[in-house]
N, C-alpha and C. Protein backbone atom coordinates (compact mmCIF):
# COMPACT_ATOMS: atom_id res chain seq x y z
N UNK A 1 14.29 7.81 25.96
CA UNK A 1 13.26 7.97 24.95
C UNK A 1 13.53 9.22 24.10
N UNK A 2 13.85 10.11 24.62
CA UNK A 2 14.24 11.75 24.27
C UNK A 2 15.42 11.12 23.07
N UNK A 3 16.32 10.79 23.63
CA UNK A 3 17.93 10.54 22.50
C UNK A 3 17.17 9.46 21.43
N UNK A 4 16.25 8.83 21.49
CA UNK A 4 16.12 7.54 20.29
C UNK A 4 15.23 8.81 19.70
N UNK A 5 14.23 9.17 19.81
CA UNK A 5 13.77 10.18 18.92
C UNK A 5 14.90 11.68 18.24
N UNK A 6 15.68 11.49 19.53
CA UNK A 6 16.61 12.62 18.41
C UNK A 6 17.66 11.96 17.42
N UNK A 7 17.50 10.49 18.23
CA UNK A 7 18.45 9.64 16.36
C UNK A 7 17.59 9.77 15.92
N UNK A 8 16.75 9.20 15.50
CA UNK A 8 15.61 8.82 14.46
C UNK A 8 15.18 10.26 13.63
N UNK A 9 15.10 11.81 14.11
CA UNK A 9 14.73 12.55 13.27
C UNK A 9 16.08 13.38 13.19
N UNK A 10 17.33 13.19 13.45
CA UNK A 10 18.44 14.03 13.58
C UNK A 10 18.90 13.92 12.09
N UNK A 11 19.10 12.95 11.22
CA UNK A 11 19.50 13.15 10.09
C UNK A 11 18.36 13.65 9.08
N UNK A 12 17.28 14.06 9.31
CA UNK A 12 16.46 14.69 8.23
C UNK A 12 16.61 16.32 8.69
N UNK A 13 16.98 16.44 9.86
CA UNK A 13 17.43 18.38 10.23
C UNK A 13 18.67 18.44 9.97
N UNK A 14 19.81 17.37 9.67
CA UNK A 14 21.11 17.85 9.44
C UNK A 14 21.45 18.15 8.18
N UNK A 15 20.65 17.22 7.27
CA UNK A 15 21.50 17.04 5.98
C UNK A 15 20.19 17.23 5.15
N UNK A 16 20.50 18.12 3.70
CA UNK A 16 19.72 18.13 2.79
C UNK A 16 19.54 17.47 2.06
N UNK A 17 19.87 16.26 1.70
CA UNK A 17 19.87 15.25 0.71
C UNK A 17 18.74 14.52 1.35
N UNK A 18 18.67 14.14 2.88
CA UNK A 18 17.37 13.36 3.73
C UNK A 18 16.41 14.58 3.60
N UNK A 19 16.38 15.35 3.41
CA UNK A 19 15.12 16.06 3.42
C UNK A 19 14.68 15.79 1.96
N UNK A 20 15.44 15.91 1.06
CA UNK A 20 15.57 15.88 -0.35
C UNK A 20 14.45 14.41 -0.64
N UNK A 21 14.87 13.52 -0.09
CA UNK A 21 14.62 11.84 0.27
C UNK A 21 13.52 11.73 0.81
N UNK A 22 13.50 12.53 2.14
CA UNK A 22 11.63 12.21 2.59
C UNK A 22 10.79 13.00 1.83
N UNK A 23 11.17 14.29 1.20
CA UNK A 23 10.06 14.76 0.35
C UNK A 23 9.84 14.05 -0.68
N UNK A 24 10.75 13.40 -1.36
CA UNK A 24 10.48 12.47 -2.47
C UNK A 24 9.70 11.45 -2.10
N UNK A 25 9.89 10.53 -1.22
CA UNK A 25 9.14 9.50 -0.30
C UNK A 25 7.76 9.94 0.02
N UNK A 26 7.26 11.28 0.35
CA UNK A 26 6.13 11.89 0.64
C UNK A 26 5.33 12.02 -0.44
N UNK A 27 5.58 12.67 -1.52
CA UNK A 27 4.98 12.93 -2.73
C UNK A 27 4.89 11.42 -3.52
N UNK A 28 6.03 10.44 -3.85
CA UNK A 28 5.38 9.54 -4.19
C UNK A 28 3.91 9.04 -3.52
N UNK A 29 4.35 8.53 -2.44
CA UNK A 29 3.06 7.58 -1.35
C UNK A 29 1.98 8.28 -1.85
N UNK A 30 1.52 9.90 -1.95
CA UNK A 30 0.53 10.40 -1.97
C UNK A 30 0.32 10.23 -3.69
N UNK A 31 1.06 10.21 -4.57
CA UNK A 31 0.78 10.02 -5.88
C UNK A 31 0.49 8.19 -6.09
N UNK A 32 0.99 7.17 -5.31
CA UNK A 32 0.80 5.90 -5.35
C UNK A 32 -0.44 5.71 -4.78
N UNK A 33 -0.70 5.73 -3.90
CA UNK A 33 -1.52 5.46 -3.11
C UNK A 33 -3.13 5.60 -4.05
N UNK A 34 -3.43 6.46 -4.61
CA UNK A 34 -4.55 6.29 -5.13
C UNK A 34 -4.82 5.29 -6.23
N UNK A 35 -3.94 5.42 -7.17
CA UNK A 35 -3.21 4.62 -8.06
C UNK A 35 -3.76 2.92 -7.77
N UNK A 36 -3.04 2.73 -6.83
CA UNK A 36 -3.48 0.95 -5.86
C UNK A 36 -4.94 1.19 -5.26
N UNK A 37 -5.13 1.87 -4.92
CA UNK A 37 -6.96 1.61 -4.57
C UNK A 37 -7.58 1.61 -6.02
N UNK A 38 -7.39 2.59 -6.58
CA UNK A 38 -8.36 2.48 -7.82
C UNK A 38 -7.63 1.00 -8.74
N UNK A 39 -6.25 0.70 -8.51
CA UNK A 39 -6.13 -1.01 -9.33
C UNK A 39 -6.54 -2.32 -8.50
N UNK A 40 -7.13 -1.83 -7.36
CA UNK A 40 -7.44 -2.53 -5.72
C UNK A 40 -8.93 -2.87 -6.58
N UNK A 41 -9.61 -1.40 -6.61
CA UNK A 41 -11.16 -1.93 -6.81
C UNK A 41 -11.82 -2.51 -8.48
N UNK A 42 -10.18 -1.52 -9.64
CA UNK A 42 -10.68 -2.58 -10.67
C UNK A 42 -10.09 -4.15 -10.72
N UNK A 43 -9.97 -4.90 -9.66
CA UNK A 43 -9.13 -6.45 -9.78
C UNK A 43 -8.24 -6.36 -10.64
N UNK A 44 -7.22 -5.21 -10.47
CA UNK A 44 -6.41 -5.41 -11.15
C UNK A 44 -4.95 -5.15 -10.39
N UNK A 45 -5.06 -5.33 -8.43
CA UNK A 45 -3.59 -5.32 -7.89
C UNK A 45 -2.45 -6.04 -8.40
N UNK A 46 -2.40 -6.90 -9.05
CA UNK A 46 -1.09 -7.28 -9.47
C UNK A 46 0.02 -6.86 -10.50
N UNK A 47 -1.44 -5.45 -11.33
CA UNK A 47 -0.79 -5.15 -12.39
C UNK A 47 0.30 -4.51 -12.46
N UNK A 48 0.38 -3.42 -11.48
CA UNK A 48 1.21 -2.39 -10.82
C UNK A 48 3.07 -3.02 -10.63
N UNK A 49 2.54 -4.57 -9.80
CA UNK A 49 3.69 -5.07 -9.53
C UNK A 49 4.52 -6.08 -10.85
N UNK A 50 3.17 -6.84 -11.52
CA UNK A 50 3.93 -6.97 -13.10
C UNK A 50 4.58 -5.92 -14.19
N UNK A 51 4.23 -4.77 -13.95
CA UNK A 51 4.92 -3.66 -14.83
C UNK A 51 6.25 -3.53 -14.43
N UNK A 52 6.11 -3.50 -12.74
CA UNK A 52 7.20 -3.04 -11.66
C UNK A 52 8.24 -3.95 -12.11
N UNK A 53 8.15 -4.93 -11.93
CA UNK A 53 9.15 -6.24 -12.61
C UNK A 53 9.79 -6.06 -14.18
N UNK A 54 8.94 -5.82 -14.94
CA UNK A 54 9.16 -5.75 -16.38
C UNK A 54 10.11 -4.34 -16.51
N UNK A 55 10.21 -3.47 -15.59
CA UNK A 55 11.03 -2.25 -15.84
C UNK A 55 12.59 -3.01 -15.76
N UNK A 56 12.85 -3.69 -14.45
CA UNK A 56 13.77 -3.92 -13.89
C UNK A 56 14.99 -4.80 -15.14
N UNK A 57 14.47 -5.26 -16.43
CA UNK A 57 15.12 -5.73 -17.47
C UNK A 57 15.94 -4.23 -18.10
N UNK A 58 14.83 -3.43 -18.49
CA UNK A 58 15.47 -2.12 -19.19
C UNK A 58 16.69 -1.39 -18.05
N UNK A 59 15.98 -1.43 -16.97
CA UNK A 59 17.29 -0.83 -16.08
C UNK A 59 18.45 -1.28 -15.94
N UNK A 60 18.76 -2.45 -16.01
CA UNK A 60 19.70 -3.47 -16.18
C UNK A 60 20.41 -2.95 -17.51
N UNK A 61 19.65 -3.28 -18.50
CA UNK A 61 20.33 -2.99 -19.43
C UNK A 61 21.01 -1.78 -19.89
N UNK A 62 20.41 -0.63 -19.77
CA UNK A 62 20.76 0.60 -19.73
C UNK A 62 22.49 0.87 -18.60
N UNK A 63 22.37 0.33 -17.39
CA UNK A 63 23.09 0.17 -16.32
C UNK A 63 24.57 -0.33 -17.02
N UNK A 64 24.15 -1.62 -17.69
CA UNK A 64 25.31 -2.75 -18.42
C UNK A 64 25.83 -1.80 -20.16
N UNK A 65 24.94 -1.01 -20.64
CA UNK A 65 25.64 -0.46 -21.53
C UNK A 65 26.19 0.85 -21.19
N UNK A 66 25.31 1.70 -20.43
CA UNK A 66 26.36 2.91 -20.19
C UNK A 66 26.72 3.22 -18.84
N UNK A 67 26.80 2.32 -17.98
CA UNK A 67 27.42 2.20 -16.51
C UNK A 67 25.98 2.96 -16.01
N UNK A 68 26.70 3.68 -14.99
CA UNK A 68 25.95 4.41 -13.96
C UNK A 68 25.23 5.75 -14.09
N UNK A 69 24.32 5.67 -14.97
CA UNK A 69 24.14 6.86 -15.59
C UNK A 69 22.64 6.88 -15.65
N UNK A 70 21.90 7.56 -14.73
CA UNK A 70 20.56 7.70 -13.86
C UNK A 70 19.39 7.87 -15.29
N UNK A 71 20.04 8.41 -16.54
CA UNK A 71 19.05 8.85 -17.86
C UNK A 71 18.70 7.84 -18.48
N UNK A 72 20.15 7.02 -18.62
CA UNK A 72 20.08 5.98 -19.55
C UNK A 72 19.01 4.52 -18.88
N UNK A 73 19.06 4.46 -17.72
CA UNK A 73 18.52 3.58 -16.65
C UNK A 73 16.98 3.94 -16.68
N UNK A 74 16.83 5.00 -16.53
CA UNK A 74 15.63 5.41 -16.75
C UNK A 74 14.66 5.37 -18.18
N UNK A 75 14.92 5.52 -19.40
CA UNK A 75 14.63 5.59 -20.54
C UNK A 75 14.94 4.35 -21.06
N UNK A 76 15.63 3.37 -20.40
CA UNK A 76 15.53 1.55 -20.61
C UNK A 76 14.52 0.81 -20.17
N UNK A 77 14.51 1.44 -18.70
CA UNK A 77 13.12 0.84 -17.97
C UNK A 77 11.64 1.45 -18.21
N UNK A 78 11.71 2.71 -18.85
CA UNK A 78 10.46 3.33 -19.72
C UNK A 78 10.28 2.42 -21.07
N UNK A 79 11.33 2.52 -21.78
CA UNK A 79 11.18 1.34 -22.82
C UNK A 79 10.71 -0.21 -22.86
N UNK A 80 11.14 -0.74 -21.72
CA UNK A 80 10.44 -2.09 -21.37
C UNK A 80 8.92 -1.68 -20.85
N UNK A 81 8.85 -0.58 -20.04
CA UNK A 81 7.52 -0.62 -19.34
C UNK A 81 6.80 -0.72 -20.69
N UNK A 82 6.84 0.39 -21.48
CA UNK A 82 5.91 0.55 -22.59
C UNK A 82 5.51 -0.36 -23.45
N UNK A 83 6.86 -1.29 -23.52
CA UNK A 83 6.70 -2.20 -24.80
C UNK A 83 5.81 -3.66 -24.04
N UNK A 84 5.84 -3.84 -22.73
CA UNK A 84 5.10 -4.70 -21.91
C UNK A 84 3.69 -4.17 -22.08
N UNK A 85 3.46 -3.08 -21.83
CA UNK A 85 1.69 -2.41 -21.50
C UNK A 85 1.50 -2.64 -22.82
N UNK A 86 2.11 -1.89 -24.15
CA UNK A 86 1.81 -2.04 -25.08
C UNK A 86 1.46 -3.74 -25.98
N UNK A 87 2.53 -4.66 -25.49
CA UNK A 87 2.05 -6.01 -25.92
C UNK A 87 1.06 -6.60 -25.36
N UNK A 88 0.74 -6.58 -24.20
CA UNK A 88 -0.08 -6.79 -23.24
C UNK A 88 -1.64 -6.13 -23.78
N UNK A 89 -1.59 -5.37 -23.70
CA UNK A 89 -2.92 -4.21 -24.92
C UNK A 89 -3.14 -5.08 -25.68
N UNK A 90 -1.89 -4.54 -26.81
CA UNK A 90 -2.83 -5.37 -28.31
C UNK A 90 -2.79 -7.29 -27.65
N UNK A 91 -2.39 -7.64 -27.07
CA UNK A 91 -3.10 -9.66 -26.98
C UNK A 91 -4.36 -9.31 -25.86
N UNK A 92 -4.65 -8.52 -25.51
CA UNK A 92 -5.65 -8.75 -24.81
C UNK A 92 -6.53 -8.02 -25.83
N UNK A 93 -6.74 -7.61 -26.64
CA UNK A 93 -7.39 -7.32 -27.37
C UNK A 93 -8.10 -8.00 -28.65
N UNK A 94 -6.79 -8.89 -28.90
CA UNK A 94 -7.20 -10.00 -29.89
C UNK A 94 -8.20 -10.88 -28.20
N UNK A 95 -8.17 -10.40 -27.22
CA UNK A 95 -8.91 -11.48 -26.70
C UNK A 95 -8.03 -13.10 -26.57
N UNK A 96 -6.98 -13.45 -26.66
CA UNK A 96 -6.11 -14.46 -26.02
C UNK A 96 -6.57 -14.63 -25.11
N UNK A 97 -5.43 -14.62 -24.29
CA UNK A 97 -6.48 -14.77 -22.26
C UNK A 97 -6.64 -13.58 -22.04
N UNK A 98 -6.97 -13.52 -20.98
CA UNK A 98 -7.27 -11.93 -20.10
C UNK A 98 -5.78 -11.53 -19.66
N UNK A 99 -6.24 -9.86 -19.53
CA UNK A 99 -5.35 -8.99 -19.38
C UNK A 99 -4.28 -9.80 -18.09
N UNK A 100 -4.75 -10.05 -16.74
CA UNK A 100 -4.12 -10.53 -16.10
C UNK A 100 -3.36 -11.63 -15.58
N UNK A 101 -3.64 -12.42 -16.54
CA UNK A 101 -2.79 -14.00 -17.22
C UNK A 101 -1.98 -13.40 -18.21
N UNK A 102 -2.28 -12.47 -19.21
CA UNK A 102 -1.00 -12.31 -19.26
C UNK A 102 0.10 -11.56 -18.94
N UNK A 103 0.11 -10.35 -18.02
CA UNK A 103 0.71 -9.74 -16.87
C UNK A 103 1.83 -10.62 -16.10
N UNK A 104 1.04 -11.92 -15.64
CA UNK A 104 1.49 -12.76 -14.97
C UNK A 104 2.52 -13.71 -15.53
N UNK A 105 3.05 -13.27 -16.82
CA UNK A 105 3.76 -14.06 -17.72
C UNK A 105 5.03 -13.12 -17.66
N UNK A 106 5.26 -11.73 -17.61
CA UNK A 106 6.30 -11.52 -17.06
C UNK A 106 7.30 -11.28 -16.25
């Protein structure tokens, strides 16, 4: 029991990059987490994961034009997020269907 707990926490005391990794992992959850209750209690859980999807085009693309390059990946998938929330806004505004029919379209 002693050795499975010293695998299991031995690479976050050896190496700084896993510490680097669970603090990142820590601070998200605590920045997510409220985020999904408050889209939990406005009926709006799915929205989170339709945005989540709609990034994954810009990252791609960014990825396929300038290889492996963490800025460009990032500022592709900001660009899709925005231009999704943003289309999504103005048609739910003209009142089309509701916000979450059309979410569900990408």
């Amino acid at each position: 029991m002693n050795t499975m707990i010293a695998d299991f926490f031995g690479p976050f005391t050896e190496n700084q990059f896993m510490q680097l990794a669970l603090a990142a992992c820590c601070l998200m959850s605590l920045s997510a987490a409220p985020l999904g209750v408050f889209l939990s209690f406005k009926r709006m859980s799915l929205t989170g994961d339709a945005l989540g999807h709609a990034l994954l085009p810009g990252a791609a693309t960014g990825y396929l034009i300038f290889g492996l390059n963490v800025s460009a990946m990032t500022l592709g998938g900001l660009f899709t997020g925005l231009l999704i929330a943003f289309a999504s806004s103005f048609l739910s505004f003209r009142k089309v269907p509701p916000i979450q029919a059309l979410l569900h379209f990408t």
